[in-house]
Protein backbone atom coordinates (compact mmCIF):
# COMPACT_ATOMS: atom_id res chain seq x y z
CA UNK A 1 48.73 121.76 79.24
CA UNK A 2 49.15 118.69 81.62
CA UNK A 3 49.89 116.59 78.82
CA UNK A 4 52.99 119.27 77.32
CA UNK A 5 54.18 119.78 81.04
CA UNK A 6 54.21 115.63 81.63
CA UNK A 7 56.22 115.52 78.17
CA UNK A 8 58.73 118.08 79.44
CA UNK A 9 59.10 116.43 82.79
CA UNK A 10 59.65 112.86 81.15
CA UNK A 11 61.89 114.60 78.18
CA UNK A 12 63.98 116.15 81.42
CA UNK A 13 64.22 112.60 82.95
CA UNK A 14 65.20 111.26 79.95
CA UNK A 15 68.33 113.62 79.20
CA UNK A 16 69.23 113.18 82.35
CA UNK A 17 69.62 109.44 82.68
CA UNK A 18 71.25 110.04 79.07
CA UNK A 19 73.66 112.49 81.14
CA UNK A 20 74.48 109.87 83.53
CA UNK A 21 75.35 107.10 81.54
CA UNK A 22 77.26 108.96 79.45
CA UNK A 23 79.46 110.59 82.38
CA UNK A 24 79.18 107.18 83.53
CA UNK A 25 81.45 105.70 80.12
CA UNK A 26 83.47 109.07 80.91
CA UNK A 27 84.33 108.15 84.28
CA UNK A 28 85.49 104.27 83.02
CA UNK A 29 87.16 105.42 80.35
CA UNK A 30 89.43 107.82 82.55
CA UNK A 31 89.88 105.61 85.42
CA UNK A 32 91.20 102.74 82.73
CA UNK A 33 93.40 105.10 81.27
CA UNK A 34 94.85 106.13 84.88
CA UNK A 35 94.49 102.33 85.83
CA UNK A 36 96.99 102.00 82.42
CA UNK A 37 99.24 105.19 83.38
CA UNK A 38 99.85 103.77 86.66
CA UNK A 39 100.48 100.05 85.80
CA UNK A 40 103.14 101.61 83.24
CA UNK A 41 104.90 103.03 86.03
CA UNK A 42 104.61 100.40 87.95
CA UNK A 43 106.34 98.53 85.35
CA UNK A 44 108.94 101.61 84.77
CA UNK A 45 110.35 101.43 88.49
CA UNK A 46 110.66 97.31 88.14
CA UNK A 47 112.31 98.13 85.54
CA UNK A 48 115.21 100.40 87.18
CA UNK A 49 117.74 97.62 88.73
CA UNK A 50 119.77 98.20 91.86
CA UNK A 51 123.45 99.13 91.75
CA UNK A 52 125.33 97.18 93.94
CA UNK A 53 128.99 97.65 95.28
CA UNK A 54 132.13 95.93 94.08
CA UNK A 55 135.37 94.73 95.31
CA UNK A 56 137.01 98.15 94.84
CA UNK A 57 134.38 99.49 97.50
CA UNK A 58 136.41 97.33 99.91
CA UNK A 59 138.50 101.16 100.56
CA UNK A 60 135.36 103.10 101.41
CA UNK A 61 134.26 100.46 104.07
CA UNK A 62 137.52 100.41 105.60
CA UNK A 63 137.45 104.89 105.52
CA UNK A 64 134.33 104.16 107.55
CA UNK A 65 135.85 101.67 109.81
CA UNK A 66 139.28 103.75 110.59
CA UNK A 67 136.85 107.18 110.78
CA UNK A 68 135.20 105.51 114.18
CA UNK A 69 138.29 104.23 115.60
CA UNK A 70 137.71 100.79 114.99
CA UNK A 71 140.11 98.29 113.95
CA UNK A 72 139.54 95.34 110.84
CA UNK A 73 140.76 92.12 112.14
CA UNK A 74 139.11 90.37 108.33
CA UNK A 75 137.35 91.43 105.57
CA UNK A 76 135.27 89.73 102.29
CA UNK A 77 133.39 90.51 99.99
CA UNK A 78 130.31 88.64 99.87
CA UNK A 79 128.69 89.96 96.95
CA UNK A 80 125.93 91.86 95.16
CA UNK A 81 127.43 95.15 97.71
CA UNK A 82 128.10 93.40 100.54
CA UNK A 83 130.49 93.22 102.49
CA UNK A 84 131.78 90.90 105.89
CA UNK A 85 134.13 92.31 108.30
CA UNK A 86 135.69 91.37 111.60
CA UNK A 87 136.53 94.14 113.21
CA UNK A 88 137.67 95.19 117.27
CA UNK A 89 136.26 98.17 119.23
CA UNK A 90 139.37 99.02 121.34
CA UNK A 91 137.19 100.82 123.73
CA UNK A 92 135.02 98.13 125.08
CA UNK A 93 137.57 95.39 124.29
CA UNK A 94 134.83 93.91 121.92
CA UNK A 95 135.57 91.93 118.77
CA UNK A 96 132.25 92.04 116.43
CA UNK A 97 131.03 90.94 113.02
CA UNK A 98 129.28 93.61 110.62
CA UNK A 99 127.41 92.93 106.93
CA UNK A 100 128.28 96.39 105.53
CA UNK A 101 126.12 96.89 102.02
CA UNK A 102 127.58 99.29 99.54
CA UNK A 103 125.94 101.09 96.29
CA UNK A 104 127.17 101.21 93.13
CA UNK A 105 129.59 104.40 94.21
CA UNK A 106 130.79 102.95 97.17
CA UNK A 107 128.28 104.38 99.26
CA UNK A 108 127.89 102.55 102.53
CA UNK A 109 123.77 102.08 102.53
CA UNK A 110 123.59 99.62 105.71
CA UNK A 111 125.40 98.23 108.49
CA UNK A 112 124.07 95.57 110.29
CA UNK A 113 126.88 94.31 113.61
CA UNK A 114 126.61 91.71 116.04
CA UNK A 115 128.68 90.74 118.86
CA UNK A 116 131.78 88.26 117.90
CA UNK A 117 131.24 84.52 119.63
């Protein structure tokens, strides 16, 4: 009777190492195939390029410009959206610079101003 019950016991230890390594392959297998889903998608959204602005944005910057009572004094296009403009704040008697970014639909996406020197 010992002897059948110590066969049992070592026959339960046995399946149940056999349990673990196999949940163990289960386990790596899944978390390299997540490791690979999310790598791909990684790679997806390098993928996706930003739009930038072009010239003909030049109208929507100066709709934002006129809509806060400002005044352009200059204006260029820089580039890859962006945009340089000189412009006077007729309320404080201020002249200032501003990099205005645009998106590909002439969406102003940043303004970055500094005081004129």
């Amino acid at each position: 009777m010992k002897q059948l019950l110590s066969s049992i016991t070592i026959l339960f230890f046995v399946l149940i190492a056999f349990g673990s390594d196999e949940s163990k392959k289960t386990n790596s297998t899944n978390s390299s195939t997540s490791t690979g889903n999310s790598s791909s998608g990684t790679n997806q959204s390098q993928r996706i390029t930003p739009c930038y602005g072009t010239e003909n944005c030049i109208s929507a910057v100066r709709l934002n410009f006129r809509n806060t009572g400002k005044q352009i004094l200059g204006e260029q296009y820089l580039g890859r959206g962006k945009f340089g403009i000189s412009f006077l704040d007729p309320n404080r008697g201020e002249a200032y610079n501003a990099d205005v970014s645009t998106d590909c639909n002439c969406i102003v996406t940043n303004v970055y101003v500094s005081v004129m020197r």
